[in-house]
Protein backbone atom coordinates (compact mmCIF):
# COMPACT_ATOMS: atom_id res chain seq x y z
CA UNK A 1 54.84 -30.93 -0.23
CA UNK A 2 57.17 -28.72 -2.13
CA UNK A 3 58.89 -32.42 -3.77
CA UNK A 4 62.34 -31.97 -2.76
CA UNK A 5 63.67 -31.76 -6.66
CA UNK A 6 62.56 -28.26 -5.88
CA UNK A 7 64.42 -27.77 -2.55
CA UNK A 8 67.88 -29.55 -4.00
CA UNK A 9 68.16 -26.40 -6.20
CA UNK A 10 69.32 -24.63 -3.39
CA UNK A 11 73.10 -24.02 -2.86
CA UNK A 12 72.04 -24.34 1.10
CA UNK A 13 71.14 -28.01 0.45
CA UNK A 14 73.67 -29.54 -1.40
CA UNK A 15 75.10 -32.74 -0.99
CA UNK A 16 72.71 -33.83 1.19
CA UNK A 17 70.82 -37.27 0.40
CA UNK A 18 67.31 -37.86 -1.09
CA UNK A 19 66.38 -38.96 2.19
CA UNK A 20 67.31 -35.66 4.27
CA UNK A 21 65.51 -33.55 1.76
CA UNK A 22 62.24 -35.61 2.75
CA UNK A 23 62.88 -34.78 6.00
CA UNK A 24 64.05 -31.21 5.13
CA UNK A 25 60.32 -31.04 3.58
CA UNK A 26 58.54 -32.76 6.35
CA UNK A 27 60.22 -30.51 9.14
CA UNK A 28 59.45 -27.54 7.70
CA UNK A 29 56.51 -27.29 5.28
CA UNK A 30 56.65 -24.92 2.25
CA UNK A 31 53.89 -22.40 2.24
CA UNK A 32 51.94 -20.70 -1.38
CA UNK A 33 52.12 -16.79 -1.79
CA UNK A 34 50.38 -14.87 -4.06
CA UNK A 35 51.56 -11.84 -6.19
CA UNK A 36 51.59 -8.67 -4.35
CA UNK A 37 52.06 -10.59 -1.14
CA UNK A 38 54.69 -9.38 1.63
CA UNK A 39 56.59 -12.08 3.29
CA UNK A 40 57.77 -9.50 5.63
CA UNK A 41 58.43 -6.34 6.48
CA UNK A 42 61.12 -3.85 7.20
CA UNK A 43 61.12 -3.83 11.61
CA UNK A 44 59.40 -6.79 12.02
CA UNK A 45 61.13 -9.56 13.93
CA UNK A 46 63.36 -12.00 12.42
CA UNK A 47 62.74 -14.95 13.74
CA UNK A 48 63.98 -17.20 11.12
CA UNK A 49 65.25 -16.88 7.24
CA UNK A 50 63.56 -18.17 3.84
CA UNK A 51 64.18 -20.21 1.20
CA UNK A 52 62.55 -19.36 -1.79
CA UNK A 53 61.10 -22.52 -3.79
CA UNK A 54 59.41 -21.68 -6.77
CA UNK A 55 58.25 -18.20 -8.47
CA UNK A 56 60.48 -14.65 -7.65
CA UNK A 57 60.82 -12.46 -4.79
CA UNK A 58 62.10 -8.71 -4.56
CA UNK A 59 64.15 -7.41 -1.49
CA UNK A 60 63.73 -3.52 -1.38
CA UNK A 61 63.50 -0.48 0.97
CA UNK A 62 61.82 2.23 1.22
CA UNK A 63 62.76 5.95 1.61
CA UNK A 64 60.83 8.40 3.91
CA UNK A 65 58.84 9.65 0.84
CA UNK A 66 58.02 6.01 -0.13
CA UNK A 67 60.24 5.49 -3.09
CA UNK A 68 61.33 1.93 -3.92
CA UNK A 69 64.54 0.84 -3.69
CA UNK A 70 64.91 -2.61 -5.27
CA UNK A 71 68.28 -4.14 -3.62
CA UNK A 72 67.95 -7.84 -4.48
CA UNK A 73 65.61 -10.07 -6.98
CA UNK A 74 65.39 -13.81 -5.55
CA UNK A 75 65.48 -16.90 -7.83
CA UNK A 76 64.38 -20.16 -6.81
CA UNK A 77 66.66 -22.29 -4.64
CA UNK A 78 67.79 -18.92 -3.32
CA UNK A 79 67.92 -18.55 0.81
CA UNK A 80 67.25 -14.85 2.12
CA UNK A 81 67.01 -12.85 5.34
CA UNK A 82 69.94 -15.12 6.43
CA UNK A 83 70.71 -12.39 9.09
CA UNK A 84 68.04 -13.95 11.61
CA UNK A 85 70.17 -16.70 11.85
CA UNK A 86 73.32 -15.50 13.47
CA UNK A 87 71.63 -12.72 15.82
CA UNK A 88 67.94 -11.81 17.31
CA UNK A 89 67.28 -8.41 15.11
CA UNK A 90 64.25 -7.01 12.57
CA UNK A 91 64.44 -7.85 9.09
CA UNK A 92 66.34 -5.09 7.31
CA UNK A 93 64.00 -4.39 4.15
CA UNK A 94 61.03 -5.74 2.81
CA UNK A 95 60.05 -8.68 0.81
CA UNK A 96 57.44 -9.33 -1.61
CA UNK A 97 56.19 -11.81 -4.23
CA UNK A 98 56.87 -10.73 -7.47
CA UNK A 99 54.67 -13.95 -8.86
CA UNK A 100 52.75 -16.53 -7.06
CA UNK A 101 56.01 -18.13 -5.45
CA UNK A 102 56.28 -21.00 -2.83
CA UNK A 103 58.78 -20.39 0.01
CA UNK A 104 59.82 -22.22 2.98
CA UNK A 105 60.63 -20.76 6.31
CA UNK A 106 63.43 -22.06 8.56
CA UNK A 107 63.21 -21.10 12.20
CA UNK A 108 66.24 -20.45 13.95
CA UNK A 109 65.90 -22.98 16.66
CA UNK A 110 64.69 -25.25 14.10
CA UNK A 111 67.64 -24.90 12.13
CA UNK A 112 70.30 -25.15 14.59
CA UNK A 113 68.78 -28.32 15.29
CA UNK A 114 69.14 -29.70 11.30
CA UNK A 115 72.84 -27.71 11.27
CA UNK A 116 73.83 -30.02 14.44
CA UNK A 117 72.83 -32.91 12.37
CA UNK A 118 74.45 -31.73 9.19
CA UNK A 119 77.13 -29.63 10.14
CA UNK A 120 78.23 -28.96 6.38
CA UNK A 121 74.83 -26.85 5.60
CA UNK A 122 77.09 -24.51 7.61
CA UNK A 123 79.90 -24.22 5.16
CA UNK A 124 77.24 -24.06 2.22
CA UNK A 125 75.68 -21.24 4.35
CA UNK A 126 79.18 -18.94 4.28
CA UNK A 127 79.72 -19.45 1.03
CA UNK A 128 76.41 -17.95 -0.07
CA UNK A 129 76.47 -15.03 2.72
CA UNK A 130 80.41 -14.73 1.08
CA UNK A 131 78.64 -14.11 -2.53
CA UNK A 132 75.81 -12.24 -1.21
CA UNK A 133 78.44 -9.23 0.54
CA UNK A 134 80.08 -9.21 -2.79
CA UNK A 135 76.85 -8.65 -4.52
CA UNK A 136 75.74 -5.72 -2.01
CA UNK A 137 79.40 -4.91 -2.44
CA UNK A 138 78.57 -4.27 -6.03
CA UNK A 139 75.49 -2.84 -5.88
CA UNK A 140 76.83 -0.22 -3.50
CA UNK A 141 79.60 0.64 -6.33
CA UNK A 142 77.13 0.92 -8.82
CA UNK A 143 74.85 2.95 -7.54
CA UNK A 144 77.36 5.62 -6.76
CA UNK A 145 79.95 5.62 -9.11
CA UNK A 146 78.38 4.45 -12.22
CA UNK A 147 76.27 5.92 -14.56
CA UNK A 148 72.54 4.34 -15.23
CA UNK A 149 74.12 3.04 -18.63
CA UNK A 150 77.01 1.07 -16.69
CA UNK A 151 74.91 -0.18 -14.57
CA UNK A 152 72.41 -1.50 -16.80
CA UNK A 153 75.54 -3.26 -18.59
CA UNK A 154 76.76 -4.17 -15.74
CA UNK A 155 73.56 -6.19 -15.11
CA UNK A 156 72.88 -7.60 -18.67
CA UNK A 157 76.78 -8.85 -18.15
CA UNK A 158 75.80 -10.58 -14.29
CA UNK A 159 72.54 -12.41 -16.13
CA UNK A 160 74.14 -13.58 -18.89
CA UNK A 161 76.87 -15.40 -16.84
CA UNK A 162 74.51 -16.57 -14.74
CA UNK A 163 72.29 -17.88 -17.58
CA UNK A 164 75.37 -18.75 -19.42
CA UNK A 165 74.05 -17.76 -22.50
CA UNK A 166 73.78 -14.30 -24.63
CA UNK A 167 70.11 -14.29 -24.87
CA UNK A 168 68.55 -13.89 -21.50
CA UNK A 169 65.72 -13.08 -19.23
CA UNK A 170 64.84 -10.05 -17.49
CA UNK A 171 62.34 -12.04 -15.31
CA UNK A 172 60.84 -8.98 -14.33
CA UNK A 173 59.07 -5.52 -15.24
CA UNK A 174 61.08 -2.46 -16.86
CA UNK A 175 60.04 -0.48 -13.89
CA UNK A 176 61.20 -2.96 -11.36
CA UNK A 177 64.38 -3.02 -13.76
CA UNK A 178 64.59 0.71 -13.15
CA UNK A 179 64.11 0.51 -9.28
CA UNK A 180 66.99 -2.42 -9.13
CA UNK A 181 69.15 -0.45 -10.97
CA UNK A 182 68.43 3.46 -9.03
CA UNK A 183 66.75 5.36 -11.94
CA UNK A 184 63.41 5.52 -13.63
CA UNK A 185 61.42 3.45 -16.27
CA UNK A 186 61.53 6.62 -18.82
CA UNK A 187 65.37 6.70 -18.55
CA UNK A 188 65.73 3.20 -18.39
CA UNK A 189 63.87 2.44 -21.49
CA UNK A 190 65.42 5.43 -23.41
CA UNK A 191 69.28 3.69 -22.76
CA UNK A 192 67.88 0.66 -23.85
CA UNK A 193 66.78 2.00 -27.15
CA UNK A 194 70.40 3.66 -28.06
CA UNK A 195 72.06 -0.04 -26.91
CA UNK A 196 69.78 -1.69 -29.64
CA UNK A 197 70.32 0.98 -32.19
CA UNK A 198 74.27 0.98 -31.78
CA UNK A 199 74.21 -3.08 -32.37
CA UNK A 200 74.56 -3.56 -28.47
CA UNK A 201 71.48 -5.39 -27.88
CA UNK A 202 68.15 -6.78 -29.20
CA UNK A 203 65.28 -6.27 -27.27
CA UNK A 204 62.38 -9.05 -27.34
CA UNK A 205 60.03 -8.27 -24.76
CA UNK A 206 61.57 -9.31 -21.73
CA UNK A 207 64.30 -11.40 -23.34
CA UNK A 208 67.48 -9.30 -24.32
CA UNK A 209 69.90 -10.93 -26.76
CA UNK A 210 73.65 -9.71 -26.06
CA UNK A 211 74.60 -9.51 -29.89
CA UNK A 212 78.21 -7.22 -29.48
CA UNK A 213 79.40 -8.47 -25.89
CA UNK A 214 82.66 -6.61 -26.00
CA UNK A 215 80.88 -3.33 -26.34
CA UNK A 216 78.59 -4.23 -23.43
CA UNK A 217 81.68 -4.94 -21.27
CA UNK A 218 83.44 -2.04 -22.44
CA UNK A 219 80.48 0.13 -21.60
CA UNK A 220 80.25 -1.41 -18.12
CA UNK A 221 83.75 -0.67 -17.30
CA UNK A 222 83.75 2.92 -18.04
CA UNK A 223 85.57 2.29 -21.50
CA UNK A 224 82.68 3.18 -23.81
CA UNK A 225 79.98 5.72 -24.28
CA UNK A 226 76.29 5.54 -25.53
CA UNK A 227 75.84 8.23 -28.58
C-alpha cells in the first residue's frame, strides 16, 4: 500500500474523500521501481497512464544516433502518459526511474470505470493536460529560439516558482540538466560558472540559490547578456 497521503498529492485526486483514496489504492496497487528502470518504452502499447508516487521519473526520446532528449522530469503526485487515455496508440517517448520511485498504473478501462463514479477527476484531468501543452509549448520555444543561457534561466525561474522560494533544487544530475535543457554538461556547467561569478547565482551542489532575481529574469527574456 502506497498510504493514500502519498496519492492525495496528486492534482488528479483532489477533492476526493479519505475513503475513495483507499479504494483508489486498493483498485489499483502501486508497484516499486528501481533506478535505471524503464517503465516503458517509446512504440510500446499504451494501455493505460501513470501516476508517479514517490521518487522521480524522466520522459525523453531518442534520436536515430541515440542521443537523449530529456522532454519532461516527473515529481511525485504527477500523472504521465495521459495520452492512453483518450485514444488506443504507443507511448510517445520513453520513461525511466531516475531514483527508486513507486508508481501506480491506471488502466484505461479501469479508469473509465472510477471517472463514471467521480466524474470531477475529469475536470482535474484537463486542467493538468491544459498545463502540460503549455509546458511542451514552452519547451518547444526554448529549444529553438533561445540561447542555452535563457533557457537555463528560464528553468531556474520555473523551479523557483514552483518551490516558491529562491534557493532551490535541481533534483537531478548536471548532465540530465544539460539533456532537459538541449546542450551538453561542458557548456552547461561553464554558463553556470559566469551566472555565479556575475552575482546571478550560488551554486551548492545541487541546490542553486537565486541571489539577483531581476538579472535572472532579464537574462531569460532576452534583456541581458552573460560576459
Amino acid at each position: 500500500m502506497t498510504g493514500n497521503g502519498a496519492i492525495a498529492t496528486s492534482p488528479l485526486f483532489r477533492g476526493l474523500s479519505i475513503d475513495q483514496l483507499g479504494e483508489l489504492e486498493r483498485l489499483f496497487p502501486g508497484r516499486r521501481c528501481g533506478q535505471g528502470e524503464i517503465i516503458f518504452s517509446e512504440g510500446e502499447k499504451a494501455e493505460g497512464f501513470y501516476v508517479l508516487i514517490s521518487g522521480k521519473l524522466k520522459i525523453y526520446k531518442l534520436s536515430p544516433e541515440g542521443k537523449e532528449q530529456i522532454l519532461h522530469i516527473i515529481e511525485p503526485g504527477e500523472p504521465f502518459a495521459e495520452v492512453a487515455l483518450f485514444s488506443e496508440t504507443t507511448f510517445p517517448a520513453y520513461a525511466e526511474a531516475i531514483r527508486e520511485s513507486e508508481v501506480m498504473f491506471f488502466p484505461r478501462k479501469g479508469f473509465e470505470n472510477l471517472i463514471r463514479k467521480d466524474p470531477a477527476i475529469v475536470m482535474n484531468m484537463f486542467a493538468i493536460l491544459s498545463q502540460r501543452l503549455k509546458y511542451f509549448t514552452r519547451l518547444i520555444e526554448d529549444l529553438s529560439l533561445k540561447e542555452v543561457p535563457q533557457r537555463l534561466a528560464s528553468y531556474l525561474i520555473f523551479l523557483a516558482d514552483r518551490e516558491r522560494s529562491n534557493d532551490v533544487s535541481l533534483g537531478i544530475s548536471k548532465g540530465q540538466l544539460a539533456s532537459l535543457l538541449g546542450t551538453i554538461p561542458e557548456t552547461l556547467s561553464r554558463i553556470m560558472g559566469k551566472m555565479a561569478a556575475q552575482g546571478i547565482i550560488e551554486m551548492q551542489g545541487r541546490r542553486i540559490k537565486i541571489t539577483d532575481r531581476a538579472s535572472l529574469e532579464a537574462l531569460a527574456a532576452g534583456e541581458k547578456l552573460l560576459q
